[in-house]
Protein backbone atom coordinates (compact mmCIF):
# COMPACT_ATOMS: atom_id res chain seq x y z
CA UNK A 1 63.38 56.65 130.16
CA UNK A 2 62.10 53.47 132.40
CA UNK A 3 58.95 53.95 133.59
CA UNK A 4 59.09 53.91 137.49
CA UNK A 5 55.61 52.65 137.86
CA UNK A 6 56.38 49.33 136.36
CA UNK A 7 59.09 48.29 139.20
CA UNK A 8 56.58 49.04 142.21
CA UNK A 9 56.68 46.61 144.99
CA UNK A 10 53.59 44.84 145.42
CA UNK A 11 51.58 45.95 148.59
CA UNK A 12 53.00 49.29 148.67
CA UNK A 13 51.69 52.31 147.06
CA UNK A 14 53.33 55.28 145.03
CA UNK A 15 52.37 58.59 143.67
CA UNK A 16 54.18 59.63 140.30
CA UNK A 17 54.29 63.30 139.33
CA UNK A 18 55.59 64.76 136.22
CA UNK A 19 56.03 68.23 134.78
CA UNK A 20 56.99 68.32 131.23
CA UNK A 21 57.57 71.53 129.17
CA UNK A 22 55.68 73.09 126.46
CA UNK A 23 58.53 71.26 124.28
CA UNK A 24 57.28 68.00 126.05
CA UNK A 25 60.82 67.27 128.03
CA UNK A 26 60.41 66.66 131.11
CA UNK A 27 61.70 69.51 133.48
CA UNK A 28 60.69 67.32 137.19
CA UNK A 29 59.93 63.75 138.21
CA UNK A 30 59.01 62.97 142.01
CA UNK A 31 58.21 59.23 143.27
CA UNK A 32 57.53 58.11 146.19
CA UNK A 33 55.13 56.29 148.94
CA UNK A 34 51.85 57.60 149.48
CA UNK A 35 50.88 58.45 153.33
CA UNK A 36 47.13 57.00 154.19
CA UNK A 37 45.96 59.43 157.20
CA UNK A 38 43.11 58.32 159.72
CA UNK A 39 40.34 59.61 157.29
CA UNK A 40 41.68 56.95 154.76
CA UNK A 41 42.42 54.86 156.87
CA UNK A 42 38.73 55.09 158.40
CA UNK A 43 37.68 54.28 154.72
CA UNK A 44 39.26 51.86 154.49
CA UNK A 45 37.90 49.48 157.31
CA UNK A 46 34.14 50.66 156.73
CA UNK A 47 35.10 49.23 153.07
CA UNK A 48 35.78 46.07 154.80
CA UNK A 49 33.48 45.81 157.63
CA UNK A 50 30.75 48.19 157.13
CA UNK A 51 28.27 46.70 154.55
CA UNK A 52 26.42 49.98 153.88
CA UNK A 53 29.44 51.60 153.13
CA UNK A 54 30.09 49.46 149.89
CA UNK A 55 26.51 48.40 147.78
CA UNK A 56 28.39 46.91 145.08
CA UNK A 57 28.42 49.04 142.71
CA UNK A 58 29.41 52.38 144.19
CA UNK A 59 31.68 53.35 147.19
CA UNK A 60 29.82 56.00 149.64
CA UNK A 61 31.05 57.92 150.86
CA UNK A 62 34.81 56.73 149.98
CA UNK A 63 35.02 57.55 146.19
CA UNK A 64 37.80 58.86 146.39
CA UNK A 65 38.37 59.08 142.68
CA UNK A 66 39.25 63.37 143.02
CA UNK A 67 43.15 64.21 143.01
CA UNK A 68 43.88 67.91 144.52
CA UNK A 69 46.99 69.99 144.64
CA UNK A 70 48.69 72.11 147.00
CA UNK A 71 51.24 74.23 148.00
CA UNK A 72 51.27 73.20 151.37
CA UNK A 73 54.66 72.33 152.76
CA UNK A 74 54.26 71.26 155.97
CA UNK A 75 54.90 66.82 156.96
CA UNK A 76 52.34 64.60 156.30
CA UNK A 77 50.36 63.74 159.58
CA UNK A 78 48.12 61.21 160.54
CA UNK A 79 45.53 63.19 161.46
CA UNK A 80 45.38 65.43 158.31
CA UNK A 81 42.46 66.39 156.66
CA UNK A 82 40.95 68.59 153.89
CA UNK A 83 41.72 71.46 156.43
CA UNK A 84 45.00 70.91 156.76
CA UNK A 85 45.82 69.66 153.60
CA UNK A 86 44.11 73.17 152.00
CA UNK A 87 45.88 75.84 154.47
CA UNK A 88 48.66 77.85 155.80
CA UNK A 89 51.47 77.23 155.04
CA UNK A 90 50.08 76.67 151.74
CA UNK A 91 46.71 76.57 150.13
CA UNK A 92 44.86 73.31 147.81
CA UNK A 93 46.06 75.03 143.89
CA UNK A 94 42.81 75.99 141.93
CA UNK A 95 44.27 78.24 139.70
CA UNK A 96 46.49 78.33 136.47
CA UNK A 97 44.83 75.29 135.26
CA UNK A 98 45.60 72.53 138.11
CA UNK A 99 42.47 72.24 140.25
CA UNK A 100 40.96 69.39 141.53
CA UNK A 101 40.06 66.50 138.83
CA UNK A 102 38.51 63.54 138.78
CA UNK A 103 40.91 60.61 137.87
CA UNK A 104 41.08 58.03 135.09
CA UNK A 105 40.86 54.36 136.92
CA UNK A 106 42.33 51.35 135.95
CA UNK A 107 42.57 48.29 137.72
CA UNK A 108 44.39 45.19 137.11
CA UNK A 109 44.10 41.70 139.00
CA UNK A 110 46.21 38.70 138.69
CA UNK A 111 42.96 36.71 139.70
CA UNK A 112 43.18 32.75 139.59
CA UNK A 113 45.22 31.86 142.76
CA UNK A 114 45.34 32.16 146.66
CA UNK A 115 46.27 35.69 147.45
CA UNK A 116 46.37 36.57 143.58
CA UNK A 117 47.79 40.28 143.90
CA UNK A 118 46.07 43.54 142.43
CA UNK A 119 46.88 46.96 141.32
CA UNK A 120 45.09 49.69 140.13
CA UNK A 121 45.95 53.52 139.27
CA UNK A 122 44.41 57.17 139.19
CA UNK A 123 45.75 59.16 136.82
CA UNK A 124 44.95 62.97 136.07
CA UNK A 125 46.81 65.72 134.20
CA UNK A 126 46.23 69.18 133.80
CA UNK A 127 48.13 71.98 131.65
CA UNK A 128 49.33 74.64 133.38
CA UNK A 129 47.93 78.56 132.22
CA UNK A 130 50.13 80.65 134.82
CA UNK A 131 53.56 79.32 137.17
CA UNK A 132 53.39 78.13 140.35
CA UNK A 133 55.04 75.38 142.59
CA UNK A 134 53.31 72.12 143.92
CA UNK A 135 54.38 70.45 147.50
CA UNK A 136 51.72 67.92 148.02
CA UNK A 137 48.82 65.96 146.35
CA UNK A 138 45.95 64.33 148.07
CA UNK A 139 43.17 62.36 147.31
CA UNK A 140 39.87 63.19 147.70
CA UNK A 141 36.12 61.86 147.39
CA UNK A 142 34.76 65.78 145.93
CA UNK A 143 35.21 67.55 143.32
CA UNK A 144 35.14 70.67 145.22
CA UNK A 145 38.12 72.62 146.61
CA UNK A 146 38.92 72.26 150.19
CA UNK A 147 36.11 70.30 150.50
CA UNK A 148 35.17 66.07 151.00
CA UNK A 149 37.54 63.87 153.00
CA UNK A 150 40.95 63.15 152.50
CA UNK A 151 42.10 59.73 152.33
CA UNK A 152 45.62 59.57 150.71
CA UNK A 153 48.53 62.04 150.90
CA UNK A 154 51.74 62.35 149.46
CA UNK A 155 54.46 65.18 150.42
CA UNK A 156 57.28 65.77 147.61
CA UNK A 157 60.59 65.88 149.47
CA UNK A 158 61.00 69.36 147.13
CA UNK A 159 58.62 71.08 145.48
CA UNK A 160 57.92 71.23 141.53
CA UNK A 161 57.98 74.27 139.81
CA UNK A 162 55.28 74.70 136.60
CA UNK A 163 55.01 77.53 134.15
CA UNK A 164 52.82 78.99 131.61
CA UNK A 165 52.05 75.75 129.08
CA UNK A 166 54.07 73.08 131.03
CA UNK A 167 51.60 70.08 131.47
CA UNK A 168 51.55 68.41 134.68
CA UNK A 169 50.71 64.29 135.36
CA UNK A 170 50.14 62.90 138.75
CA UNK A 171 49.88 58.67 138.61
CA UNK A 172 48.63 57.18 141.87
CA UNK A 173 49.11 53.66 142.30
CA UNK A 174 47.51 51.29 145.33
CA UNK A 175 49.06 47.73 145.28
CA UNK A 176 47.09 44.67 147.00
């Protein structure tokens, strides 16, 4: 099976999530764009323009290295946060083996040209210990549920189903 991650248009990014069986087959694949709301995008510009914000070698308080679940359903809005994102319709998933986890980072940079283009990912997987379904994934700078700020969000256009022993992948990649 082609990896989708390798035909990403640069300057866009895409969240990848996969749930496999205990058999390792994959049972669900979802792709798509990633929605930045106006805590991310706050982030963003203070990494920019805010010289406190970024000390070279850590980014406070922007880490946002933490990727959270949910089983909220509702649209992706600007002006989401870690409240919205955790509650009703659904709640941020901490149980059956899925809560929030820090991601493995890599980056890669075509460095050694005008407007050399980057990439890097976040990846995280969990295995599932009880079934569930999963609507929505965010990215957060805490490692504590329904907690930090938000900065990325991504809505699956249907949601995933897990059970007992499936494992679960999530792949976020940010294009520059």
């Amino acid at each position: 099976m082609t990896n989708m991650i390798d035909n990403i248009p640069r300057g866009d990014n895409f969240v990848e999530i996969v749930v496999r069986g205990a058999d390792g087959e994959i049972k669900d694949r979802h792709y798509g764009k990633n929605s930045r709301v106006t805590t991310g995008q706050i982030g963003m510009m203070g990494l920019l323009y805010n010289p406190s914000v970024c000390n070279g070698t850590s980014l406070t308080p922007y880490n946002w290295s933490y990727i959270a679940l949910s089983t909220n359903t509702n649209a992706v809005a600007y002006t989401d946060t870690v409240t919205t994102f955790s509650t009703t319709p659904g709640v941020e998933i901490t149980t059956n083996g899925l809560g929030r986890k820090q991601a493995a980072y890599n980056a890669v940079n075509t460095a050694g040209s005008l407007n050399a283009t980057g990439q890097s990912t976040l990846y995280a997987s969990w295995t599932a210990s009880g079934a569930g379904t999963i609507a929505m994934a965010g990215l957060f700078n805490s490692p504590t549920a329904s907690a930090g700020v938000l900065g990325l969000e991504y809505s699956l256009t249907t949601p995933i189903s897990y059970n007992n022993g499936d494992s679960v992948s999530l792949t976020w990649t940010l294009n520059q």
